[in-house]
Structures are given as C-alpha cells and as structure tokens.
C-alpha atoms as a PDB file:
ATOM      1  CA  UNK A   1       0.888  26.817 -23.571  1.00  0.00           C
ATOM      2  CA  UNK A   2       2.398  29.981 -25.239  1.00  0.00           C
ATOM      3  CA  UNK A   3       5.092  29.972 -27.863  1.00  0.00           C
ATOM      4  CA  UNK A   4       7.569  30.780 -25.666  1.00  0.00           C
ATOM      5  CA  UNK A   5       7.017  28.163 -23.000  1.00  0.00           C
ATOM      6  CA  UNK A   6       7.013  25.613 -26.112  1.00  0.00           C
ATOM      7  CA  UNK A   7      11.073  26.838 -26.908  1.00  0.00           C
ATOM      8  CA  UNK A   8      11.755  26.822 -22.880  1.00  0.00           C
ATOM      9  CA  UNK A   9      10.758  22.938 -22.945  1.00  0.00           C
ATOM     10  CA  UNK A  10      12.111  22.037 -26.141  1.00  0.00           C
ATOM     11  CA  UNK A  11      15.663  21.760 -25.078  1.00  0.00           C
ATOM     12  CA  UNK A  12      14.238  19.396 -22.289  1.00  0.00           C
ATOM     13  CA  UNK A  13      12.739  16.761 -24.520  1.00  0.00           C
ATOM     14  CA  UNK A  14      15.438  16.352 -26.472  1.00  0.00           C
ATOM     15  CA  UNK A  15      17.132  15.568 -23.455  1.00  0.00           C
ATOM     16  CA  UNK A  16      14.879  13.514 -22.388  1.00  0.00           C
ATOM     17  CA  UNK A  17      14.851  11.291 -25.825  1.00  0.00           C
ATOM     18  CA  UNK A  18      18.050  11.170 -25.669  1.00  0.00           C
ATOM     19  CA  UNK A  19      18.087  10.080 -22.413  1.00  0.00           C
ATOM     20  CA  UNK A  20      16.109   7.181 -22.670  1.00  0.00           C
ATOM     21  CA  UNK A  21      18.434   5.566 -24.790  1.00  0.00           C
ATOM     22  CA  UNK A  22      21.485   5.962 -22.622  1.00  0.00           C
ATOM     23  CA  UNK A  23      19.988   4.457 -19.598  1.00  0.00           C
ATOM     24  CA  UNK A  24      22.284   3.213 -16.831  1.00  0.00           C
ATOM     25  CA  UNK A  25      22.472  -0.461 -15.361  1.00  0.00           C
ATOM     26  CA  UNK A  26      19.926  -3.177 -16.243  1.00  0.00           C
ATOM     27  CA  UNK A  27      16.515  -2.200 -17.343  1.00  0.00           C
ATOM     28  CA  UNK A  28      14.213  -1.485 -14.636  1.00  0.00           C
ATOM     29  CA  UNK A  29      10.806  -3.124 -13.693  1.00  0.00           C
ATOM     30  CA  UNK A  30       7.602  -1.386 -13.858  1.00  0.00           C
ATOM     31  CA  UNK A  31       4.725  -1.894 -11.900  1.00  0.00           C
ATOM     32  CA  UNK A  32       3.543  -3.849 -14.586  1.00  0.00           C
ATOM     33  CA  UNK A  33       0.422  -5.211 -12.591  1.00  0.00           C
ATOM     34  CA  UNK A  34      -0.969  -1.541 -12.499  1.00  0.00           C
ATOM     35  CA  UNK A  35      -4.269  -1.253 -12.140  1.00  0.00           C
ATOM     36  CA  UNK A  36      -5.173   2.181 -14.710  1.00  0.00           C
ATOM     37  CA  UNK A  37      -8.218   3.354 -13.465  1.00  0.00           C
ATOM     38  CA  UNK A  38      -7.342   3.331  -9.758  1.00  0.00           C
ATOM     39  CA  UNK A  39      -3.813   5.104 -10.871  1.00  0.00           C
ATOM     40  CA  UNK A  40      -6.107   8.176 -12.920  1.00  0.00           C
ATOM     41  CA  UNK A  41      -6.836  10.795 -11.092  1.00  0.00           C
ATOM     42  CA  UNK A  42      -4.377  13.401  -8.881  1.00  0.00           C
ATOM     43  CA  UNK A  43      -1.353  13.650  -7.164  1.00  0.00           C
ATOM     44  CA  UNK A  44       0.383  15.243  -5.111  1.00  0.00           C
ATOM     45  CA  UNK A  45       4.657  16.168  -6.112  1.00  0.00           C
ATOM     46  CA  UNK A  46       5.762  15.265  -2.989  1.00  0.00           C
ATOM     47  CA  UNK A  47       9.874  15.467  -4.310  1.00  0.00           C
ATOM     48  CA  UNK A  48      11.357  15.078  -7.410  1.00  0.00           C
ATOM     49  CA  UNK A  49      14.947  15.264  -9.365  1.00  0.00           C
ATOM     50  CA  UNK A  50      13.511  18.699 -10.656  1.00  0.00           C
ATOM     51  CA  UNK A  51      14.522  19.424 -14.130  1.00  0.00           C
ATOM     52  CA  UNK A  52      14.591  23.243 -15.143  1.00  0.00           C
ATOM     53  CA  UNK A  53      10.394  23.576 -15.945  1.00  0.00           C
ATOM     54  CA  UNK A  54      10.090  22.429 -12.310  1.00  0.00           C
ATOM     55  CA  UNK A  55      12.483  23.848 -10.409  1.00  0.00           C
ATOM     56  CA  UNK A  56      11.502  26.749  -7.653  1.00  0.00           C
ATOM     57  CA  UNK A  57       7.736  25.382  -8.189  1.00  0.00           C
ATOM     58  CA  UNK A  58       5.559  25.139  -5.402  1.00  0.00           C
ATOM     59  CA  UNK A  59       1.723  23.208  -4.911  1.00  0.00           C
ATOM     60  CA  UNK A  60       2.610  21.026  -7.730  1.00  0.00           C
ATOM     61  CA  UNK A  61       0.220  17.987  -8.201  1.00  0.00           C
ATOM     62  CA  UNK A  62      -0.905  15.973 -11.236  1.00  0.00           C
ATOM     63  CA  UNK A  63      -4.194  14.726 -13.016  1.00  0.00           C
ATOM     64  CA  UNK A  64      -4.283  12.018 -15.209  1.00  0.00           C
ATOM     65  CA  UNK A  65      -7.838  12.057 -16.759  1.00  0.00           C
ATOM     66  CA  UNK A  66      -9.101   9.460 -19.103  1.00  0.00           C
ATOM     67  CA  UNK A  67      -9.773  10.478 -22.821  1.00  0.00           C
ATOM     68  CA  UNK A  68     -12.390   9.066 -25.413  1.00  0.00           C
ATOM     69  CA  UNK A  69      -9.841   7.872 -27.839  1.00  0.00           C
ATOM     70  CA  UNK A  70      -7.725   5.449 -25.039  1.00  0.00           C
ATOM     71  CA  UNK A  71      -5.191   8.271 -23.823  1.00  0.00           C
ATOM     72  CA  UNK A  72      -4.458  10.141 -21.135  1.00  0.00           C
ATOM     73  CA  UNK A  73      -4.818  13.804 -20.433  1.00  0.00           C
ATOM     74  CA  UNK A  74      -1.624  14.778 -18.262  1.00  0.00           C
ATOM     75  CA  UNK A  75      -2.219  17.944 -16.522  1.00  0.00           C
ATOM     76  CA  UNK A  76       0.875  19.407 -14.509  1.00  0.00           C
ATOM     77  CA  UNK A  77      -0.172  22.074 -12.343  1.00  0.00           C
ATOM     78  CA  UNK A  78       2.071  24.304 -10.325  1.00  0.00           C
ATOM     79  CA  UNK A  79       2.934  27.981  -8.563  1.00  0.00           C
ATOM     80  CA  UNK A  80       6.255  30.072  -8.947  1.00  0.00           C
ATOM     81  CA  UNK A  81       8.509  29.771  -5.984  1.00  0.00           C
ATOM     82  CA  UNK A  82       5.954  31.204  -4.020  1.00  0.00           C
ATOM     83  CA  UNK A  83       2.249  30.339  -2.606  1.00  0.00           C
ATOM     84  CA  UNK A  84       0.461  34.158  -3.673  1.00  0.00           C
ATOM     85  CA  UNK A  85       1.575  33.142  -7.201  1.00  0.00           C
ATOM     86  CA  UNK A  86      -1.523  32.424  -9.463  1.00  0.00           C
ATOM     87  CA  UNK A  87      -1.472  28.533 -10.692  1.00  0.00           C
ATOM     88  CA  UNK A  88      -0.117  27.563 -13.853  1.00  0.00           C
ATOM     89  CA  UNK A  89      -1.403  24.678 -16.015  1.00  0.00           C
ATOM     90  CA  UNK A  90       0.605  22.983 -18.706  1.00  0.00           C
ATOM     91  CA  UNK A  91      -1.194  20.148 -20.637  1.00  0.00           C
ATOM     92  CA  UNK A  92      -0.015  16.926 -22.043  1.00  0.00           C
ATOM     93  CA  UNK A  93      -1.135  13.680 -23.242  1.00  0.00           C
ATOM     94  CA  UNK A  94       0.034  10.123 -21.929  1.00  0.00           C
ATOM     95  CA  UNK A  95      -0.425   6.629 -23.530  1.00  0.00           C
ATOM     96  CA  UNK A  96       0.479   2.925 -22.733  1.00  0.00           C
ATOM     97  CA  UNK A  97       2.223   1.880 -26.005  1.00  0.00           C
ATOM     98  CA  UNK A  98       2.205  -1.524 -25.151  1.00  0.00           C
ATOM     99  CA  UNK A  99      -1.055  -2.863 -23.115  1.00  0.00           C
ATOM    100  CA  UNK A 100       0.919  -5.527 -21.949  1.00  0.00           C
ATOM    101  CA  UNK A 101       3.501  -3.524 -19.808  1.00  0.00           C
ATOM    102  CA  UNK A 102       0.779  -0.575 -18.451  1.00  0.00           C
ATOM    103  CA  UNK A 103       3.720   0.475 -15.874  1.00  0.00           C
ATOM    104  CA  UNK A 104       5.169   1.940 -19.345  1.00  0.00           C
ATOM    105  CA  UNK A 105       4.133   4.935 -20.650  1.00  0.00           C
ATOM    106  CA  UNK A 106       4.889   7.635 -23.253  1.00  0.00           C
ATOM    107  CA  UNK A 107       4.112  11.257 -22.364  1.00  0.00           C
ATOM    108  CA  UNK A 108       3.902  14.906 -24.887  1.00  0.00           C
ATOM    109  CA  UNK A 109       3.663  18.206 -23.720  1.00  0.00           C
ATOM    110  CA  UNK A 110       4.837  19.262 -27.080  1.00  0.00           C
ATOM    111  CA  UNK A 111       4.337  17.555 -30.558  1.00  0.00           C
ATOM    112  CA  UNK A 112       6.121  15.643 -31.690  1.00  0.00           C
ATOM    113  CA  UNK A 113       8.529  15.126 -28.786  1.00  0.00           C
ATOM    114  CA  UNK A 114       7.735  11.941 -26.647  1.00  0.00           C
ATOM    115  CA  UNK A 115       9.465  11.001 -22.964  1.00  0.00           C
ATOM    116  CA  UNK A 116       9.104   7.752 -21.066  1.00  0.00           C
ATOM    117  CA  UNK A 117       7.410   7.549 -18.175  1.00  0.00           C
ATOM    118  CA  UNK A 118       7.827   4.511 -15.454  1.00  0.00           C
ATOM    119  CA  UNK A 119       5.622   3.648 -12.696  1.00  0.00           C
ATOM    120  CA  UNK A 120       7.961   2.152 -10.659  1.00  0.00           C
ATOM    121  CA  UNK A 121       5.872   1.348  -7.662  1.00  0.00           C
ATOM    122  CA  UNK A 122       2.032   1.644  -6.261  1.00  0.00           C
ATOM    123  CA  UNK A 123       1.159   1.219  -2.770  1.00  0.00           C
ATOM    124  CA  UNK A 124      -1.913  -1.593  -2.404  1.00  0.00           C
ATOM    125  CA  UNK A 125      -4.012   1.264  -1.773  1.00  0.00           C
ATOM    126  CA  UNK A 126      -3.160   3.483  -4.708  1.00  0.00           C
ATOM    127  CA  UNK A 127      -2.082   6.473  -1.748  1.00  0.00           C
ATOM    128  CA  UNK A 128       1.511   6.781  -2.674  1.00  0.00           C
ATOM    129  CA  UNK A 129       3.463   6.053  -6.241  1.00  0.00           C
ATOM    130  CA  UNK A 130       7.222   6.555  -7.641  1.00  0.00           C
ATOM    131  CA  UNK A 131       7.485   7.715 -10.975  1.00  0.00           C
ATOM    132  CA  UNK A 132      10.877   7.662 -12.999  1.00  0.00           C
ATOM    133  CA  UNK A 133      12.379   7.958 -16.478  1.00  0.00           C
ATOM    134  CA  UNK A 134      15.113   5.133 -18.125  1.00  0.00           C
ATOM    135  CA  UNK A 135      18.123   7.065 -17.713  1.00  0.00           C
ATOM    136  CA  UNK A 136      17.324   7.480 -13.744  1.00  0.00           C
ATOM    137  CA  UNK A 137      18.124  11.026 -14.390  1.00  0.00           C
ATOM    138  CA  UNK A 138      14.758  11.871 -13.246  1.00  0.00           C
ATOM    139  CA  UNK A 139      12.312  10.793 -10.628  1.00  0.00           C
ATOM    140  CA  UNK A 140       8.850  11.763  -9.367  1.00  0.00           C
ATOM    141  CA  UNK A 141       7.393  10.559  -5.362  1.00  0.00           C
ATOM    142  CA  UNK A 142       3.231  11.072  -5.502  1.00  0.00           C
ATOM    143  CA  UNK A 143       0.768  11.211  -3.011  1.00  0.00           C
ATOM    144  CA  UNK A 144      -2.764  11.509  -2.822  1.00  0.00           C
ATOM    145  CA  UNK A 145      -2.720  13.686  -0.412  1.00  0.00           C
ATOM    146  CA  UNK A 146      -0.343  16.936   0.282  1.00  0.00           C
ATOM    147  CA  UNK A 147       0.828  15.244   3.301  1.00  0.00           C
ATOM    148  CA  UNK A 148       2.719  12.679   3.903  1.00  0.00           C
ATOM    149  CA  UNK A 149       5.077  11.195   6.731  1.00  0.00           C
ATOM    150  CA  UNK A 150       8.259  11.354   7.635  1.00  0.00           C
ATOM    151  CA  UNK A 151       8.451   6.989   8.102  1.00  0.00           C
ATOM    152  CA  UNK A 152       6.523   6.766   4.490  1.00  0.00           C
ATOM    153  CA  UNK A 153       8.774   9.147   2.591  1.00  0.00           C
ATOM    154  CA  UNK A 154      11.652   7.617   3.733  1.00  0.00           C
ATOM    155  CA  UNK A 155      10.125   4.628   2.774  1.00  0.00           C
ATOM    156  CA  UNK A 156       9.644   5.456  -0.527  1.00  0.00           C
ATOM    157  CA  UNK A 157      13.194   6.355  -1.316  1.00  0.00           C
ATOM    158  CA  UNK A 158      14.370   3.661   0.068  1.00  0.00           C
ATOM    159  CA  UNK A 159      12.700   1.711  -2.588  1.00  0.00           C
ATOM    160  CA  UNK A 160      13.567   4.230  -5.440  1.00  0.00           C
ATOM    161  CA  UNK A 161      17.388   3.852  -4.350  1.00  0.00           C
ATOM    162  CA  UNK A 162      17.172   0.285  -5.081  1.00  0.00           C
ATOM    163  CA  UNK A 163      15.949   0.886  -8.448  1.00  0.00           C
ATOM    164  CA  UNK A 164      19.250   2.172  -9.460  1.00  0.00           C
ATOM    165  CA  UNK A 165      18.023   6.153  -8.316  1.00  0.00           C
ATOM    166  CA  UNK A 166      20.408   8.624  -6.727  1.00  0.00           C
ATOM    167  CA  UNK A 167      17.547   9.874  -4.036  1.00  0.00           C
ATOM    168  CA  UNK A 168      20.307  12.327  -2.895  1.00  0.00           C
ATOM    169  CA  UNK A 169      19.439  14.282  -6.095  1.00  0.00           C
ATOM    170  CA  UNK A 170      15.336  14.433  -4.822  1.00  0.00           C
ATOM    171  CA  UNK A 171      14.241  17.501  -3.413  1.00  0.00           C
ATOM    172  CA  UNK A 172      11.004  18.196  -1.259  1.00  0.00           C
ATOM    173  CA  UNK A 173       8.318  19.904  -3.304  1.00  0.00           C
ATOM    174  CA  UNK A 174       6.854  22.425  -0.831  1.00  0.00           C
ATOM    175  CA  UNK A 175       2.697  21.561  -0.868  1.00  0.00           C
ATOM    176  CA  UNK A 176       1.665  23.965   1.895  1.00  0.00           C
ATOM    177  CA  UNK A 177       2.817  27.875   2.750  1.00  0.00           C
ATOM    178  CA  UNK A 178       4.247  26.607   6.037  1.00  0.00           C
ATOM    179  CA  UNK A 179       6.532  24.309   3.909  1.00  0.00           C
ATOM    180  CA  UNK A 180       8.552  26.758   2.838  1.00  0.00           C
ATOM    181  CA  UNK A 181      11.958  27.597   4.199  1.00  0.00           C
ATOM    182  CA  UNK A 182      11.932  30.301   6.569  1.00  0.00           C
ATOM    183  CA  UNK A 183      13.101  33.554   5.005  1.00  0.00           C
END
C-alpha cells in the first residue's frame, strides 16, 4: 500500500476505534463456536454498509490465510467501479485476541490502528457468513461463491436485522459484469 492510500484510510480507523466504543444496544453475540480453519480461506462481498475505501468497488472478495506466528493474513481484493479495471490488493493482518471468543477478532491494514471484527453468523456448511463491527455502523454478507440467491440473501439479512443492523443501509456488491446497472 502506497503512502497515499495509508492517509486515505487513516481517517477511517479512527472512526472505526472510535466506533467500537460507542456501540448501540446490548452487546452482540458472535459465532463464538467458529470453527477457524473451515472459516480461512475466500469470500465473496456479496453487500456491505460500504465505507468510503469500498464504495464504487466491484469483484470484491476476501482471503484469510493462516500465518506461522498464529495470525491471519487479511487480503481485500477489489476493482474500481468498473470490471476492465486492473485488481487492487490491500493487505492486512487479523488476530483472535481472546481464544475463547474466536467469533472476535481484531483487524490492521495500517499500524498501529486496530478495528473489530464480528462473525456474526456461519452457515453449517461454511458457504455463507455475516460479518459486522460493534457500533453496527458497518456490515459485511460473504459467500463462497460469487453467486448467491435471491431466498438466501434475503435470508441473511433477515438475520443481520435482528442483530441490531439497519440492512436498509447494505448495498449489493456487483461480482459479475452483468451485475452492473445498465448504463
């Protein structure tokens, strides 16, 4: 990540930190039964309550990859508005701070700043996952695959809503040309 991108995100994890202590409602549950090496691996951005690095991004997915010291590399990949645009990759690092609670996590995309990260819910199958932040300000639906269903999605926020989410704020993350609004 160049200089400049660093400044661009800076102003969002201060948010973010700040954030996390202003949270609204109860405290909300975690997948806490997560199983960590089925969750590793990629997904799909199938909508989120885009903050400004992700808004107008297009093909976005996730890797979470294992590391030798007991992190996580946390690779956000993504295209500019349109589908010709080359791929961008920023990279981060992920931990579970507490082993007992692994539906907790801490993210960094830029030292020393640190943002929460909840897995809210995972499927039996580890095919589809919600992802969201303390202050419900921000909120992430994955997918294994690029596709997924009309019946599932609405699924899915149906079960972030009742975590406290506004899913009115979630917007589709196109994952295919033929997603994109027609011009």
């Amino acid at each position: 990540m160049n200089r400049l991108h660093r400044w661009l995100l800076l102003p969002l994890l201060l948010v973010l930190l700040g954030s996390g202590c202003a949270s609204r409602g109860a405290p909300q549950p975690t997948f806490d039964q997560v199983d960590v090496e089925r969750f590793l691996g990629r997904w799909y951005v199938m909508a989120n309550i885009p903050y400004f690095a992700e808004r107008g991004k297009v093909g976005t997915f996730v890797e979470y990859r294992a590391r030798d010291d007991g992190r996580f590399d946390d690779l956000f990949y993504a295209r500019d508005e349109t589908f010709d645009a080359p791929i961008k990759r920023q990279e981060g690092v992920a931990w579970i701070p507490d082993p007992a609670q692994p539906g907790r996590w801490k993210v960094r995309f830029i030292w020393p700043f640190t943002a929460d990260f909840l897995l809210l819910y995972v499927d039996d199958d580890y095919e589809t996952a919600l992802i969201g932040h303390p202050s419900r300000d921000l909120a992430w639906v994955y997918s294994r695959t690029p596709r997924m269903d009309d019946a599932t999605y609405r699924k899915l926020l149906e079960r972030l809503a009742g975590f406290g989410y506004d899913t009115g704020q979630l917007q589709r993350v196109p994952q295919k040309p033929e997603d994109l609004p027609a011009p």
